[in-house]
Protein backbone atom coordinates (compact mmCIF):
# COMPACT_ATOMS: atom_id res chain seq x y z
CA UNK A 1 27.92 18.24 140.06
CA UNK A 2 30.13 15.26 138.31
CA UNK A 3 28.04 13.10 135.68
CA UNK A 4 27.97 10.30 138.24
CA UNK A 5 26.68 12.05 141.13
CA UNK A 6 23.94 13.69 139.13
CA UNK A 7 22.65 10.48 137.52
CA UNK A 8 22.51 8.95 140.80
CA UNK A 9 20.40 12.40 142.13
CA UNK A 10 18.25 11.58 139.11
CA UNK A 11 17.25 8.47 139.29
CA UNK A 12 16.81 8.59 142.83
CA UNK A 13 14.56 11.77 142.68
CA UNK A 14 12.75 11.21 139.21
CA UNK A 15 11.73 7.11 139.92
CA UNK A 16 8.58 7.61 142.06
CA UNK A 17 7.81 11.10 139.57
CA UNK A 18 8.25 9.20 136.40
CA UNK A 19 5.43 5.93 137.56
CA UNK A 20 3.32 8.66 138.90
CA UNK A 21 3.35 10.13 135.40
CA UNK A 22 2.85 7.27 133.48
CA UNK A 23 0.55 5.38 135.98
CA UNK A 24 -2.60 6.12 133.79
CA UNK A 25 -1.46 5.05 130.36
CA UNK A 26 0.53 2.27 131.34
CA UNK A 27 -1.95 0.40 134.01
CA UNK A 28 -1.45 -2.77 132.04
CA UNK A 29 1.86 -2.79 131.79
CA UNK A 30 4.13 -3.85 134.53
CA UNK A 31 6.91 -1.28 135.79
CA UNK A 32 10.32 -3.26 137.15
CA UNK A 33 12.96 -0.99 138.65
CA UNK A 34 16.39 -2.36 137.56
CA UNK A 35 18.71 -0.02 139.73
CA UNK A 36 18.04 -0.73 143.62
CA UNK A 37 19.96 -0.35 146.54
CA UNK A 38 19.16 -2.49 150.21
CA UNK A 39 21.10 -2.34 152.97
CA UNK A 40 20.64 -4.89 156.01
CA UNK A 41 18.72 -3.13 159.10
CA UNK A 42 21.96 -2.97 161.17
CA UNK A 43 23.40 -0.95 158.80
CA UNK A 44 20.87 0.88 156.93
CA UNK A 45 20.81 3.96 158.49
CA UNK A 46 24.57 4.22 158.18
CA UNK A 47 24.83 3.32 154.52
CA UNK A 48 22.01 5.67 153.53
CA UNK A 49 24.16 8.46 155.44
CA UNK A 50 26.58 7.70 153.61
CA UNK A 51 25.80 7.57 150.61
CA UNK A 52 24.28 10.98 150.62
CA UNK A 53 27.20 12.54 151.93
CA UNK A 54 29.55 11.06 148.82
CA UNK A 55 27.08 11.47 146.43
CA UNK A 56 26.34 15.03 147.78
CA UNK A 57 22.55 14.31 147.90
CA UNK A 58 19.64 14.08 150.41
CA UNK A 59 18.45 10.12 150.55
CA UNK A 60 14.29 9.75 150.61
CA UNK A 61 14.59 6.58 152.02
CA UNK A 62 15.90 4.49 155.40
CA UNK A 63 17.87 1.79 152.71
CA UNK A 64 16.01 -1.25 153.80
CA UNK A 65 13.75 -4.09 151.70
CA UNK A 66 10.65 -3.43 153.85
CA UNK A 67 11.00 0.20 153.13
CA UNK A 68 11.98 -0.11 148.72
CA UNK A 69 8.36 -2.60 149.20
CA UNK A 70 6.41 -0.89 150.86
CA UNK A 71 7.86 2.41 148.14
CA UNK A 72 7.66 0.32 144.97
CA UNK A 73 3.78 -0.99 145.83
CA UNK A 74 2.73 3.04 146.75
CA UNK A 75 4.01 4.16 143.32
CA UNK A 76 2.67 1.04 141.30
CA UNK A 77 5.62 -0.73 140.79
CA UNK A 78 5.62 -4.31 140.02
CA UNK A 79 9.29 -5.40 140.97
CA UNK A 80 12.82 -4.64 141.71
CA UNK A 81 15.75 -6.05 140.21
CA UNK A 82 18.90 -6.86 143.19
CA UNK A 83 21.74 -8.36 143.23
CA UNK A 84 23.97 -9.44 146.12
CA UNK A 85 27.63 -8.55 145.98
């Protein structure tokens, strides 16, 4: 797997793992995710598709804000960092 694709896999796969980890000693301390990726509902699904099938990798979720919120507040993160291009 090229360097690219397999930080990608990582990051997407190890996020939710790593707060889940850490959950315990860090309860004070507020956890921001700084590499996010939404997708407008008409073209979620199709993005997330996508995506996986360049990146070689099975997506966990549909690629929409109500879906990274609802994601981030399970696994006890604070924020997420996005940027419009």
């Amino acid at each position: 797997m090229p360097v690219i694709e397999t930080m990608l896999y990582l990051h997407i796969v190890t996020v939710t793992k790593l707060c889940k980890l850490f959950a315990e000693p860090m309860k004070n301390r507020k956890i921001i995710d700084i590499h996010t990726h939404v997708y407008p509902e008409k073209i979620s699904n199709a993005a997330v598709v996508s995506l996986g099938r360049f990146y070689n990798f099975v997506p966990e979720g549909n690629g929409t804000f109500p879906e990274l919120y609802s994601t981030s507040v399970d696994n006890g993160i604070s924020g997420a960092l996005m940027l419009a291009t």
